[in-house]
PDB file of N, CA and C in Angstrom:
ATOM      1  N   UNK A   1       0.799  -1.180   0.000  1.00  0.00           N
ATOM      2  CA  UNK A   1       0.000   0.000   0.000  1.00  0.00           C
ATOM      3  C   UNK A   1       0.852   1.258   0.000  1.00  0.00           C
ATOM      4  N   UNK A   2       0.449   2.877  -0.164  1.00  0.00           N
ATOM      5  CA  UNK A   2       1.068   3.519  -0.257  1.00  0.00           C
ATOM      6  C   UNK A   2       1.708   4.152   0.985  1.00  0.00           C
ATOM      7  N   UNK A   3       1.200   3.558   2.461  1.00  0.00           N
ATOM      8  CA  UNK A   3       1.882   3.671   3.184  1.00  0.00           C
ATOM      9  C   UNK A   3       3.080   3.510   3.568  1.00  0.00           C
ATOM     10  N   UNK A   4       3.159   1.782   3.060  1.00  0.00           N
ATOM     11  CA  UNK A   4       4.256   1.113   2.968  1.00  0.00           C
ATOM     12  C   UNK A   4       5.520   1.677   1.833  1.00  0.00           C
ATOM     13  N   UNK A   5       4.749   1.789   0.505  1.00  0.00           N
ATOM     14  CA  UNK A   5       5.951   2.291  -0.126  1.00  0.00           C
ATOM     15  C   UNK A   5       6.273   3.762   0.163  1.00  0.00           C
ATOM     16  N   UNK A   6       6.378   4.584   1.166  1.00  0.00           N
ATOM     17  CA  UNK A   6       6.557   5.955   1.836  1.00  0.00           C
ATOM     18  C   UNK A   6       7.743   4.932   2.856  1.00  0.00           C
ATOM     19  N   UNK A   7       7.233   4.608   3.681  1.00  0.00           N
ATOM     20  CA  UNK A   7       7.763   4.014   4.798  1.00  0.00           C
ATOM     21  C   UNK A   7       9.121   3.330   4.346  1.00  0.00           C
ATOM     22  N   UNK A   8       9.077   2.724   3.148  1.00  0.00           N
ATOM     23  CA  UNK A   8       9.932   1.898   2.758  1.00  0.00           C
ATOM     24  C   UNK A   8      10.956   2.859   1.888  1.00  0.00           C
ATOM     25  N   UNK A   9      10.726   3.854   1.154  1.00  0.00           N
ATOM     26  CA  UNK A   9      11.365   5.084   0.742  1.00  0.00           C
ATOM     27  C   UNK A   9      11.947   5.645   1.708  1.00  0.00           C
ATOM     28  N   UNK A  10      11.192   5.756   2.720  1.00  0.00           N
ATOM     29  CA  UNK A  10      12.019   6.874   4.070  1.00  0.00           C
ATOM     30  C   UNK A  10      12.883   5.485   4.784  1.00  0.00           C
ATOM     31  N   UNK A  11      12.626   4.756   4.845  1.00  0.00           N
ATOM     32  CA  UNK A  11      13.835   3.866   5.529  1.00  0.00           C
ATOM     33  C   UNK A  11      14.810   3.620   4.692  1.00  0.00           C
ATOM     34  N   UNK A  12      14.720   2.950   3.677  1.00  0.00           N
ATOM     35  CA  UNK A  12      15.520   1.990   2.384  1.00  0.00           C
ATOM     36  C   UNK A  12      15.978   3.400   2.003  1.00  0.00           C
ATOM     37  N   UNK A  13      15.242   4.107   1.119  1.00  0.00           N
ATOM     38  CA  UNK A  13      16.103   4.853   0.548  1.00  0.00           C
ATOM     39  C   UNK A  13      16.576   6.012   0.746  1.00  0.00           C
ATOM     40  N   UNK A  14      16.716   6.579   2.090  1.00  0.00           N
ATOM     41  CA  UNK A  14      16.937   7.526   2.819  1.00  0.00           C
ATOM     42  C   UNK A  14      15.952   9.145   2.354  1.00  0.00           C
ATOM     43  N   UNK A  15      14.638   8.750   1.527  1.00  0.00           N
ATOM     44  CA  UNK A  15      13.918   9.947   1.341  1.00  0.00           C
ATOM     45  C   UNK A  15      13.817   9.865  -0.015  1.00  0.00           C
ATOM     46  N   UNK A  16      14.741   9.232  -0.916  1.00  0.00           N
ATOM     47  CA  UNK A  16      15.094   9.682  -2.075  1.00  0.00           C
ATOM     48  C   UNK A  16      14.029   8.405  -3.076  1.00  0.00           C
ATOM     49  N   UNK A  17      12.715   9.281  -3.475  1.00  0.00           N
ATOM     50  CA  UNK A  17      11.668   9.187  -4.488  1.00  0.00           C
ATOM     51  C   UNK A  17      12.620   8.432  -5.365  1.00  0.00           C
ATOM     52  N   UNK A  18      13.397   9.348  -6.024  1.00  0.00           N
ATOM     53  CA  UNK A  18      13.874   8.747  -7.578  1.00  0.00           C
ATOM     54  C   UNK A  18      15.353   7.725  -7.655  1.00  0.00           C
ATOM     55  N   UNK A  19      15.482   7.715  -6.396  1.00  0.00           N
ATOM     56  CA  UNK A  19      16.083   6.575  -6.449  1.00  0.00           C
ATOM     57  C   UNK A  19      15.746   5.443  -6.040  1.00  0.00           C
ATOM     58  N   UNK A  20      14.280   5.438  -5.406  1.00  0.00           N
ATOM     59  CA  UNK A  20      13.440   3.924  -4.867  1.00  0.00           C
ATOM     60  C   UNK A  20      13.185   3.737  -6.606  1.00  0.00           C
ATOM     61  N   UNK A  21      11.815   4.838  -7.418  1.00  0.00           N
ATOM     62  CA  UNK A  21      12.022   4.691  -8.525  1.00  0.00           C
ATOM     63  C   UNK A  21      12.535   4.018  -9.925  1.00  0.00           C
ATOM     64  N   UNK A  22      14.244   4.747  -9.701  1.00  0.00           N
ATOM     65  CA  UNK A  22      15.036   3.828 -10.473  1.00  0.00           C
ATOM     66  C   UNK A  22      15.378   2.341  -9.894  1.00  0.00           C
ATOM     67  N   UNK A  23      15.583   1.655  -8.988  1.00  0.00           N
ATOM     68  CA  UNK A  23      15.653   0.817  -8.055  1.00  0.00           C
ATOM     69  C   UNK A  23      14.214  -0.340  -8.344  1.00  0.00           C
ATOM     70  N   UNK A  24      12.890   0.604  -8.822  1.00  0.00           N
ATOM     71  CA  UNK A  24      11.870  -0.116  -9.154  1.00  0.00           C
ATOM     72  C   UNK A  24      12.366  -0.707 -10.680  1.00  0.00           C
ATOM     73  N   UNK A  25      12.650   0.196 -11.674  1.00  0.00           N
ATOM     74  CA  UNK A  25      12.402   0.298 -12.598  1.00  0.00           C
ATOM     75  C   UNK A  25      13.537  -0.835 -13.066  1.00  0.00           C
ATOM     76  N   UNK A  26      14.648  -0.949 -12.535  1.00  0.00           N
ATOM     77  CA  UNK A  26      15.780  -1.735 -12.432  1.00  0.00           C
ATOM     78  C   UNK A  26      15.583  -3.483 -12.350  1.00  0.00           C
ATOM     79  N   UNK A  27      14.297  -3.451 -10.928  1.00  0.00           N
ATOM     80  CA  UNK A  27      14.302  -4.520 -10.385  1.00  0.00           C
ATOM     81  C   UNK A  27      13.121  -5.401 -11.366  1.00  0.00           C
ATOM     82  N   UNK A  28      11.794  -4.306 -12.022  1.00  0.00           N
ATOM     83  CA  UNK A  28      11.416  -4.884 -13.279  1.00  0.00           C
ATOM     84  C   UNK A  28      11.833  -5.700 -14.172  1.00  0.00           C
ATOM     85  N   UNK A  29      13.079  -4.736 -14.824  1.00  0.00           N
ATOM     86  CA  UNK A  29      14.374  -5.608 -15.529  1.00  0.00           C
ATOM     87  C   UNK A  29      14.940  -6.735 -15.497  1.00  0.00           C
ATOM     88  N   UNK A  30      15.390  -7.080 -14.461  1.00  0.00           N
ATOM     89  CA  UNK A  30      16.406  -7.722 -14.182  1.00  0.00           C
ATOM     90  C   UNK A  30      15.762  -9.508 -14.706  1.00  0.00           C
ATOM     91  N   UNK A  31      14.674  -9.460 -15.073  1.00  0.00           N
ATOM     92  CA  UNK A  31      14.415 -10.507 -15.636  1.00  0.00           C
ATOM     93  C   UNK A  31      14.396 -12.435 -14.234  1.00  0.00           C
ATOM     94  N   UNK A  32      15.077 -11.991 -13.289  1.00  0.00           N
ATOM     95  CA  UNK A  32      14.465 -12.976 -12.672  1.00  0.00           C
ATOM     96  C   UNK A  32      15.103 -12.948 -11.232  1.00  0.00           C
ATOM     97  N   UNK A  33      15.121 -13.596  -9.879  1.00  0.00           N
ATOM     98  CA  UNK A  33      15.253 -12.888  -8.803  1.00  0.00           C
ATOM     99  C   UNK A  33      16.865 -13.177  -8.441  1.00  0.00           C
ATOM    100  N   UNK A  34      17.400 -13.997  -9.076  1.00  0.00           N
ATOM    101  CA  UNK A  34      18.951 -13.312  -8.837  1.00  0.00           C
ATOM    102  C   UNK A  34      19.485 -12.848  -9.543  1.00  0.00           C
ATOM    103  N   UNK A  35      18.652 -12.193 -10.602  1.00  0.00           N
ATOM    104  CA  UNK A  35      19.203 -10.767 -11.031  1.00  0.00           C
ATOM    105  C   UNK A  35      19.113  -9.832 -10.107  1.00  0.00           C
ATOM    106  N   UNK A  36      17.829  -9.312  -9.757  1.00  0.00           N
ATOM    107  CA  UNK A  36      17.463  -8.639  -8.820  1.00  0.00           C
ATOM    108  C   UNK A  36      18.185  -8.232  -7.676  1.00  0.00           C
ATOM    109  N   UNK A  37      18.786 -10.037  -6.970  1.00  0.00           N
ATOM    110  CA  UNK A  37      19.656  -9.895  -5.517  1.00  0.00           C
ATOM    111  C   UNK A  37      20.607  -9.187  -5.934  1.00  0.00           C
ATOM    112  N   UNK A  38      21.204  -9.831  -6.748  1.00  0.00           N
ATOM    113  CA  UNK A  38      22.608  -9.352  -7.624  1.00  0.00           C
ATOM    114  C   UNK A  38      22.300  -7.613  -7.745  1.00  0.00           C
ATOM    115  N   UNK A  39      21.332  -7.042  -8.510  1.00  0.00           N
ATOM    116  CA  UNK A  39      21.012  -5.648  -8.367  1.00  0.00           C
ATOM    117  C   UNK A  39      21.241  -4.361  -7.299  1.00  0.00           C
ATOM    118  N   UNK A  40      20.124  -5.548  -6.102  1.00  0.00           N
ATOM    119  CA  UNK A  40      20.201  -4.807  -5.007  1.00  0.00           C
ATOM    120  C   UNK A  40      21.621  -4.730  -3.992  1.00  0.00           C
ATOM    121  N   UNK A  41      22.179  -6.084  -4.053  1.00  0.00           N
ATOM    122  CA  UNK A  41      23.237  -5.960  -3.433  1.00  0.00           C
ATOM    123  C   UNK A  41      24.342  -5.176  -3.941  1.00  0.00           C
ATOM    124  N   UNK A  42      24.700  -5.421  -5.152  1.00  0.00           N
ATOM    125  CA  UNK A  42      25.494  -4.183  -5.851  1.00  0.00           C
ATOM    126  C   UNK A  42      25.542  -3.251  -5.879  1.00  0.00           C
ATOM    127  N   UNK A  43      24.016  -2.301  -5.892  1.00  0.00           N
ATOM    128  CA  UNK A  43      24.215  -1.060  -6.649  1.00  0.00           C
ATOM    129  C   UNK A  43      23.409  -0.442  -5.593  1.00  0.00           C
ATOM    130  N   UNK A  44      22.113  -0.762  -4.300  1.00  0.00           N
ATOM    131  CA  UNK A  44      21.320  -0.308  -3.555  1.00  0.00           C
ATOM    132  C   UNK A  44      22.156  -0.370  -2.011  1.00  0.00           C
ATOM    133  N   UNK A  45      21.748  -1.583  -1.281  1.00  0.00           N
ATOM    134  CA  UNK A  45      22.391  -1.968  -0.126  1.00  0.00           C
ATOM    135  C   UNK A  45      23.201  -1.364   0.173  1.00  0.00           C
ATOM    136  N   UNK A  46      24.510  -1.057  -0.218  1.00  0.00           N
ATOM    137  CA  UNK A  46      25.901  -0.451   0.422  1.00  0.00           C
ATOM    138  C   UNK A  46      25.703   0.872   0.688  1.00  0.00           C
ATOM    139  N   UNK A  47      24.893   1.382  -0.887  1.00  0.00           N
ATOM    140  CA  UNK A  47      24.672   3.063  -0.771  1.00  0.00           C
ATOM    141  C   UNK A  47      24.236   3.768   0.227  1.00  0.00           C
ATOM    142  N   UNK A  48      22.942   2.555   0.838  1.00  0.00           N
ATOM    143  CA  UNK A  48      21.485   3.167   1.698  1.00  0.00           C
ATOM    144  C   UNK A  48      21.807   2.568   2.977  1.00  0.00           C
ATOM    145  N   UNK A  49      22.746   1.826   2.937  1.00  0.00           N
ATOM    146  CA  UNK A  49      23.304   1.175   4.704  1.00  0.00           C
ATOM    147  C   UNK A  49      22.278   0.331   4.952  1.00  0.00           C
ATOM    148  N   UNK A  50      21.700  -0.799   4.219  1.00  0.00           N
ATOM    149  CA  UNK A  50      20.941  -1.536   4.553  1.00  0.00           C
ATOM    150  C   UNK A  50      21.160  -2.405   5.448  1.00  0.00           C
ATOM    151  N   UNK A  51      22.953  -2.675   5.388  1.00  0.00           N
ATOM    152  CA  UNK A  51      23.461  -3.402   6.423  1.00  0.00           C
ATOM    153  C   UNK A  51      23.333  -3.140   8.036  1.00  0.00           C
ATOM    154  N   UNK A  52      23.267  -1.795   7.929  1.00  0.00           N
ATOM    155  CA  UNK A  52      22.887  -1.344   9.646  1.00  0.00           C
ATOM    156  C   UNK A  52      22.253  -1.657  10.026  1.00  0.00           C
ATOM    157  N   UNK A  53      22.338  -2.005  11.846  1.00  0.00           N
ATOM    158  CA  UNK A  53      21.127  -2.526  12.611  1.00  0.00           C
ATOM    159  C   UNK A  53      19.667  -2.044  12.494  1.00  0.00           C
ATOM    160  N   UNK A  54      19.688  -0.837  12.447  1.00  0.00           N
ATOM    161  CA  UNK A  54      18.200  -0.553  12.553  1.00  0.00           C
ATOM    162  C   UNK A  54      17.473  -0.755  10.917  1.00  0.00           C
ATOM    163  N   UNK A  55      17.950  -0.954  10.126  1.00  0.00           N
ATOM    164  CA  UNK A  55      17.496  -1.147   8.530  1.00  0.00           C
ATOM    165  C   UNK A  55      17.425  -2.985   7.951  1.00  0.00           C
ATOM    166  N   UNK A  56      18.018  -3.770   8.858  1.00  0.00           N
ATOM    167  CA  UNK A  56      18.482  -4.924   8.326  1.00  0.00           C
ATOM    168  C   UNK A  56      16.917  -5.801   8.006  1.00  0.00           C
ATOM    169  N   UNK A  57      16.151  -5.299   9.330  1.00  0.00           N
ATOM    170  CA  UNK A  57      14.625  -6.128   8.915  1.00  0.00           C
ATOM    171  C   UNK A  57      13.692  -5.783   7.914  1.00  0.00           C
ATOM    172  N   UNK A  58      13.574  -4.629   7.998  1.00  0.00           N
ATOM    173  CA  UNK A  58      12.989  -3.558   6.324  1.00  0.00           C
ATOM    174  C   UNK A  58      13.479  -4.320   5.558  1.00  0.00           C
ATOM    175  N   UNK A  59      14.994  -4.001   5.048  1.00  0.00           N
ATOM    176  CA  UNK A  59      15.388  -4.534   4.113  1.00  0.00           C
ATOM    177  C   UNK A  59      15.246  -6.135   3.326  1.00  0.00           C
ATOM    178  N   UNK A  60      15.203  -7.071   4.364  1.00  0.00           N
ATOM    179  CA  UNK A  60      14.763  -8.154   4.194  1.00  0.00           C
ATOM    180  C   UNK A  60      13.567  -8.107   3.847  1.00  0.00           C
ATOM    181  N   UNK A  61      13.093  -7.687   4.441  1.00  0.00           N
ATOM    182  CA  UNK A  61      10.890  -7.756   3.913  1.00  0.00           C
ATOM    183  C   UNK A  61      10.944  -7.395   2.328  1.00  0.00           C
ATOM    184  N   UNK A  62      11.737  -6.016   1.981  1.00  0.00           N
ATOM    185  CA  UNK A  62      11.787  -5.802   1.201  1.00  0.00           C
ATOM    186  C   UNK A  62      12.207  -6.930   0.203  1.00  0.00           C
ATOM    187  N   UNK A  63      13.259  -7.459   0.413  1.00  0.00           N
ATOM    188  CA  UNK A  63      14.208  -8.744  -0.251  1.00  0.00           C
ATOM    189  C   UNK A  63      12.949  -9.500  -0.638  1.00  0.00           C
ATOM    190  N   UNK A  64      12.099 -10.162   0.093  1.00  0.00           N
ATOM    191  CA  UNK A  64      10.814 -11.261   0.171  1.00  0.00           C
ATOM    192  C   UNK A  64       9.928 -10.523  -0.788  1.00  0.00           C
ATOM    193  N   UNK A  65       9.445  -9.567  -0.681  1.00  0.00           N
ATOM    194  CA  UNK A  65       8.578  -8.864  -1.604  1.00  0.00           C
ATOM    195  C   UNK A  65       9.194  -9.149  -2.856  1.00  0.00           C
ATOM    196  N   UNK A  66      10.556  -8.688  -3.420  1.00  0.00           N
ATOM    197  CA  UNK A  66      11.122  -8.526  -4.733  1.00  0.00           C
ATOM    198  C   UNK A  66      11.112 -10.346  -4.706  1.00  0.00           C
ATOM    199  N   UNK A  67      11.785 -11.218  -4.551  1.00  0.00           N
ATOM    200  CA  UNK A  67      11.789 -12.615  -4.379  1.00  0.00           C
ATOM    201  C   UNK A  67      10.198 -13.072  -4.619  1.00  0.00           C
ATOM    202  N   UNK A  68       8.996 -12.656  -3.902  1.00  0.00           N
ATOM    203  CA  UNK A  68       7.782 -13.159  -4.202  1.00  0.00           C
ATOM    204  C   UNK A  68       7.410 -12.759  -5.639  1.00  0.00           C
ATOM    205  N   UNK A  69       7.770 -11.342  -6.076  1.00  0.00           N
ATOM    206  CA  UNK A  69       7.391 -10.852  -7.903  1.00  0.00           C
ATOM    207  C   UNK A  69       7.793 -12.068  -8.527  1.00  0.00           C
ATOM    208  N   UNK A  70       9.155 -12.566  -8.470  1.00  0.00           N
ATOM    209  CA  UNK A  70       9.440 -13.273  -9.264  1.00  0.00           C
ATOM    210  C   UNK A  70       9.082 -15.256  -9.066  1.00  0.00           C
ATOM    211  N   UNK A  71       8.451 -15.174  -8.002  1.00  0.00           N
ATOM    212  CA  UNK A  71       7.685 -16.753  -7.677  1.00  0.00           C
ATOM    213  C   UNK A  71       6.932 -16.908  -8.641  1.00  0.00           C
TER     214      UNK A  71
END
């Protein structure tokens, strides 16, 4: 819902609209879900500190969501 993708913008992507956006538009692409991992871990994760404690469970949900598109 659009709560969630706010919530998930202000956590994941530190505020930044057009880079959840491109990040969507990317993860469309990628044609199947370890493209995707491969995506996010490369080019998202490191940028947005997904690794930090307070982001690590978001981020996973998030992970499951992108992983369920492609079930």
């Amino acid at each position: 819902g659009l709560n969630e993708k706010i919530f998930t913008i202000n956590e994941l992507f530190g505020g930044d609209q057009g880079a959840f956006d491109m990040a969507i538009a990317s993860l469309n692409g990628a044609g199947n879900f370890e493209n995707a991992k491969n995506y996010l871990i490369g080019e998202v994760a490191g940028k947005f500190g997904w690794t930090k404690r307070g982001k690590k469970k978001k981020a996973k949900n998030f992970i499951k969501l992108v992983r369920r598109r492609y079930s």
